[in-house]
Protein backbone atom coordinates (compact mmCIF):
# COMPACT_ATOMS: atom_id res chain seq x y z
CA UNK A 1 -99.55 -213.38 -99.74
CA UNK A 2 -95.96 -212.67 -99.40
CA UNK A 3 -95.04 -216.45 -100.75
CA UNK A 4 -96.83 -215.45 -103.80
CA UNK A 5 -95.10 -211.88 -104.27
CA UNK A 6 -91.72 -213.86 -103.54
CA UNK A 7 -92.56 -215.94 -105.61
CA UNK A 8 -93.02 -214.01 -108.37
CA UNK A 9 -89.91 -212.28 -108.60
CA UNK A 10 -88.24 -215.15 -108.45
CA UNK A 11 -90.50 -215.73 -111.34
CA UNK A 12 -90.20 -212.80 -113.52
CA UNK A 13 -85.94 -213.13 -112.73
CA UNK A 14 -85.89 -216.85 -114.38
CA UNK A 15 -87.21 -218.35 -117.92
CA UNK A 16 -89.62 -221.58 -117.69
CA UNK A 17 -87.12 -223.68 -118.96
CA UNK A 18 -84.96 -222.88 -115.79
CA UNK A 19 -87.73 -223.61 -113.98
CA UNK A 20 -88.84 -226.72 -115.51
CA UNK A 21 -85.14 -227.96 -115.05
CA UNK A 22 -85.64 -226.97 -111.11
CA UNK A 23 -88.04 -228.88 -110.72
CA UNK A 24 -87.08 -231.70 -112.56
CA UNK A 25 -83.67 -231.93 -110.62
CA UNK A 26 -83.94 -230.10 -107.67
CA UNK A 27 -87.82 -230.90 -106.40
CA UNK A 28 -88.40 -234.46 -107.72
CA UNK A 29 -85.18 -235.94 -107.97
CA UNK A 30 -85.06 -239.53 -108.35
CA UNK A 31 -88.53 -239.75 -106.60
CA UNK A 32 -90.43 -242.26 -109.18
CA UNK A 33 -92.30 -239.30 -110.23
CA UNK A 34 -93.31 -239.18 -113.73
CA UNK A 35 -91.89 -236.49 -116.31
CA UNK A 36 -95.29 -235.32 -117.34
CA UNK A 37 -96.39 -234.76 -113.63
CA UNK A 38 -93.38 -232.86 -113.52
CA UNK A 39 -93.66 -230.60 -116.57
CA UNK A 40 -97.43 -229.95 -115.72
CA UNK A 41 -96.49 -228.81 -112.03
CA UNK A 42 -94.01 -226.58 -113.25
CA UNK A 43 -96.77 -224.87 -115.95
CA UNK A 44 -99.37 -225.01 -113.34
CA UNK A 45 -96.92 -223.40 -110.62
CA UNK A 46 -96.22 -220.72 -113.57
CA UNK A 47 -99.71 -219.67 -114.47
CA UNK A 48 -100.40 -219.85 -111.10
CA UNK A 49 -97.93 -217.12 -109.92
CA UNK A 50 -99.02 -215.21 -113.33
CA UNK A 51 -102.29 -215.22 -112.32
CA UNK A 52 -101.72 -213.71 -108.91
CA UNK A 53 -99.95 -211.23 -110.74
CA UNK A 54 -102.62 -210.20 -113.15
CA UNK A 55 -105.73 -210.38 -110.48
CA UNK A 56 -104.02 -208.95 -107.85
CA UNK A 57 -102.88 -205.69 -110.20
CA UNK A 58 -106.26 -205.39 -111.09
CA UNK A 59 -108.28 -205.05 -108.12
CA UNK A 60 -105.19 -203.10 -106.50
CA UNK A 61 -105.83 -200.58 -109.47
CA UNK A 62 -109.60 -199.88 -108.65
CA UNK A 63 -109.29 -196.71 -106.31
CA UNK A 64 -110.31 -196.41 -102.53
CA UNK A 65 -113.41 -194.76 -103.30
CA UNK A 66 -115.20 -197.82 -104.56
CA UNK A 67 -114.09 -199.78 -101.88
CA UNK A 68 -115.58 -196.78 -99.17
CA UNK A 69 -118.66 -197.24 -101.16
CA UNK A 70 -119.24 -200.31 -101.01
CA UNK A 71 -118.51 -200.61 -97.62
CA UNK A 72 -120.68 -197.38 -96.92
CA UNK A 73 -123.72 -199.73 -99.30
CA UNK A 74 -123.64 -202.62 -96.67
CA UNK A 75 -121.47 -204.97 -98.41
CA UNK A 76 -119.62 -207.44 -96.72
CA UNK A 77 -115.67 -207.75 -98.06
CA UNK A 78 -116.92 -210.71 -99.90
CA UNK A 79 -119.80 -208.64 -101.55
CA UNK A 80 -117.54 -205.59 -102.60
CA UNK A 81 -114.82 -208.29 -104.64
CA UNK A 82 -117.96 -209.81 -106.05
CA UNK A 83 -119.87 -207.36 -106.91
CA UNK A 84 -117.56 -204.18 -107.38
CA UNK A 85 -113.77 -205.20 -107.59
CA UNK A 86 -114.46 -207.97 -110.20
CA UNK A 87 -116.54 -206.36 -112.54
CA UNK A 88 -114.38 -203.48 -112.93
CA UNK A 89 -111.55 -205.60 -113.08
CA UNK A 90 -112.49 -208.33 -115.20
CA UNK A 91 -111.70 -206.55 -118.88
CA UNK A 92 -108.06 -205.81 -117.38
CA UNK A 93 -107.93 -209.63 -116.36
CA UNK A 94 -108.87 -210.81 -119.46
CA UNK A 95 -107.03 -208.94 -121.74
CA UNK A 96 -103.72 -210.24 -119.35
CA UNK A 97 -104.69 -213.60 -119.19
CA UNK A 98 -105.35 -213.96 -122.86
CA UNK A 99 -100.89 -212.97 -123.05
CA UNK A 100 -99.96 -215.22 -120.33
CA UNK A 101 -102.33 -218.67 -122.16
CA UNK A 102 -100.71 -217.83 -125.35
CA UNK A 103 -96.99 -217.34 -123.61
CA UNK A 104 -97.90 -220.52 -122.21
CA UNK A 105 -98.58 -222.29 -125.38
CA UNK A 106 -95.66 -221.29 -126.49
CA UNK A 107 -93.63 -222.19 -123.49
CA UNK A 108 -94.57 -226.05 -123.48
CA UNK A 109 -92.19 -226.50 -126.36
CA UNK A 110 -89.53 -226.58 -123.95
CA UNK A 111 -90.98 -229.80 -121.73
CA UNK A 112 -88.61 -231.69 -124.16
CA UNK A 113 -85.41 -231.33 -121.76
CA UNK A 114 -87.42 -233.34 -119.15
CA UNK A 115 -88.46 -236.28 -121.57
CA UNK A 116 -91.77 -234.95 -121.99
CA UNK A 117 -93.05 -235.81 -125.95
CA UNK A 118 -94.79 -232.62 -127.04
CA UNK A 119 -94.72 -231.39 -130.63
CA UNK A 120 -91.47 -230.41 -130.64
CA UNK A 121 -89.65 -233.43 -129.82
CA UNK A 122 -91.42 -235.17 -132.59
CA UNK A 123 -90.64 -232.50 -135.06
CA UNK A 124 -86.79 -232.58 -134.06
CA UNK A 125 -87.39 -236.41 -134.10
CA UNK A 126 -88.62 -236.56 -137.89
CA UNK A 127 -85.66 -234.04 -138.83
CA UNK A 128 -83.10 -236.67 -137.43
CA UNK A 129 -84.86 -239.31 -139.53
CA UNK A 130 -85.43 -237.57 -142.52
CA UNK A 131 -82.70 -235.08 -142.69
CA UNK A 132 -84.91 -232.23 -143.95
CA UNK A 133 -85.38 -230.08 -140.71
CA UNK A 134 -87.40 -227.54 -142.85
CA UNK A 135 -90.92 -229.10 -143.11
CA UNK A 136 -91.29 -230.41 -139.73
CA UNK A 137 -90.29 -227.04 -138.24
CA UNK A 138 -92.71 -225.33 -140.73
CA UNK A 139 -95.72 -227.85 -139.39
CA UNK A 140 -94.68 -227.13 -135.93
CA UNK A 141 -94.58 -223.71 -136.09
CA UNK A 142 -98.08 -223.73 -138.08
CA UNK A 143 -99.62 -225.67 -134.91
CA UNK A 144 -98.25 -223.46 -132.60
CA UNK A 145 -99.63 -220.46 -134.67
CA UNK A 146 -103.16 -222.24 -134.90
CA UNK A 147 -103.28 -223.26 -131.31
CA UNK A 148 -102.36 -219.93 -129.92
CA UNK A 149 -104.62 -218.00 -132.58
CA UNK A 150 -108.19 -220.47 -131.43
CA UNK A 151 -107.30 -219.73 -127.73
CA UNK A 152 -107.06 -216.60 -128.65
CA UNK A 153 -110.70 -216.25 -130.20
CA UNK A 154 -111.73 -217.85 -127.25
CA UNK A 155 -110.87 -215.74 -125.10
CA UNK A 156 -111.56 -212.54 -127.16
CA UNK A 157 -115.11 -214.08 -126.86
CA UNK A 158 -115.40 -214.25 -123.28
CA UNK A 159 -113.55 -210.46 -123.15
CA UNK A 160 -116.35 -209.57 -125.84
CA UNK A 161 -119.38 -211.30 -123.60
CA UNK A 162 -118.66 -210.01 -120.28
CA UNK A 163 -118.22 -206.31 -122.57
CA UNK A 164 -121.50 -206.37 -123.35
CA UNK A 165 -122.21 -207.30 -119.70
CA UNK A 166 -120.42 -204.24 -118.60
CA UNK A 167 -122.17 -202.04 -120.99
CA UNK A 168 -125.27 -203.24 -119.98
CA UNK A 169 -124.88 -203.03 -116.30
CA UNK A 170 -123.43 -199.27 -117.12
CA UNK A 171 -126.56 -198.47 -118.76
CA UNK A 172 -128.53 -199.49 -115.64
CA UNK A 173 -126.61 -197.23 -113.23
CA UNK A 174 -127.12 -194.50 -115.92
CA UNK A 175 -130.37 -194.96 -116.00
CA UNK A 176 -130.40 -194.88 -111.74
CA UNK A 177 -128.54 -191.60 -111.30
CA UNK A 178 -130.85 -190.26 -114.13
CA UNK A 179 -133.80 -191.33 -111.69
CA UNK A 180 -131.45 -189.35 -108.53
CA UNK A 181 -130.88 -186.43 -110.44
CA UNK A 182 -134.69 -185.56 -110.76
């Protein structure tokens, strides 16, 4: 836990191409170990700590209350994060994690310092060649756009399913204190 919350201020205090460069240098130096690995550790380590971030905010932000009550109701401490913490959490998570995928998109165009080919690289490539840095930085920046905006949708969907899920499950307890009250 405390690796994690080190972690991420040491996160939030340096950009991902810092990082990337860290780890490139610094963690794998000279090891045999492939740029890609190296540029996909360095995402996953990101998202990672952003996820911590984002999960534990949320559950920290549902009040004591539900916790008592759910320990009051029997559950175990496995129960109450499944059945109480993460439902009432879940609309804050996704909402969160839909910023962080799409910051993370937008980061990768940055695994060029470590050799990486990504998008990017080939559009600065095709602007040595050709000389006209306009359209390939147009195309990029279109696939970027298009990328982001379809994981976007996707996970407005999800955010939109589990809604519906939450209404529905509202409805029921509704209906159960109705059925208390009389």
């Amino acid at each position: 836990h405390r690796i994690f919350e080190w972690l991420l201020k040491l996160h939030t205090l340096l950009p991902i191409t810092t990082w990337l460069l860290i780890c490139y240098y610094l963690i794998f130096p000279g090891q045999g170990v492939k740029n890609t690995f190296v540029a996909l550790f360095t995402f996953t380590i990101s998202f990672s700590i952003d996820a911590y971030s984002i999960f534990d905010g949320s559950i920290r932000g549902i009040p004591q209350s539900q916790t008592d009550a759910a320990y009051s109701m029997g559950y175990s401490k496995f129960e109450a994060v499944i059945k109480i913490y993460l439902p009432q959490a879940f609309p804050n998570i996704i909402a969160s994690m839909q910023t962080v995928i799409i910051y993370l998109v937008r980061d990768s165009s940055v695994v060029g310092y470590v050799s990486v080919q990504d998008i990017q690289a080939v559009a600065d490539a095709i602007s040595l060649k050709t000389s006209e840095p306009f359209i390939p930085i147009i195309v990029t920046a279109i696939f970027y756009i298009a990328y982001a905006f379809v994981l976007s949708r996707f996970v407005t969907y999800i955010a939109k399913k589990f809604a519906y899920t939450s209404k529905s499950e509202a409805a029921v307890k509704k209906k159960i204190m109705r059925g208390w009250d009389k």
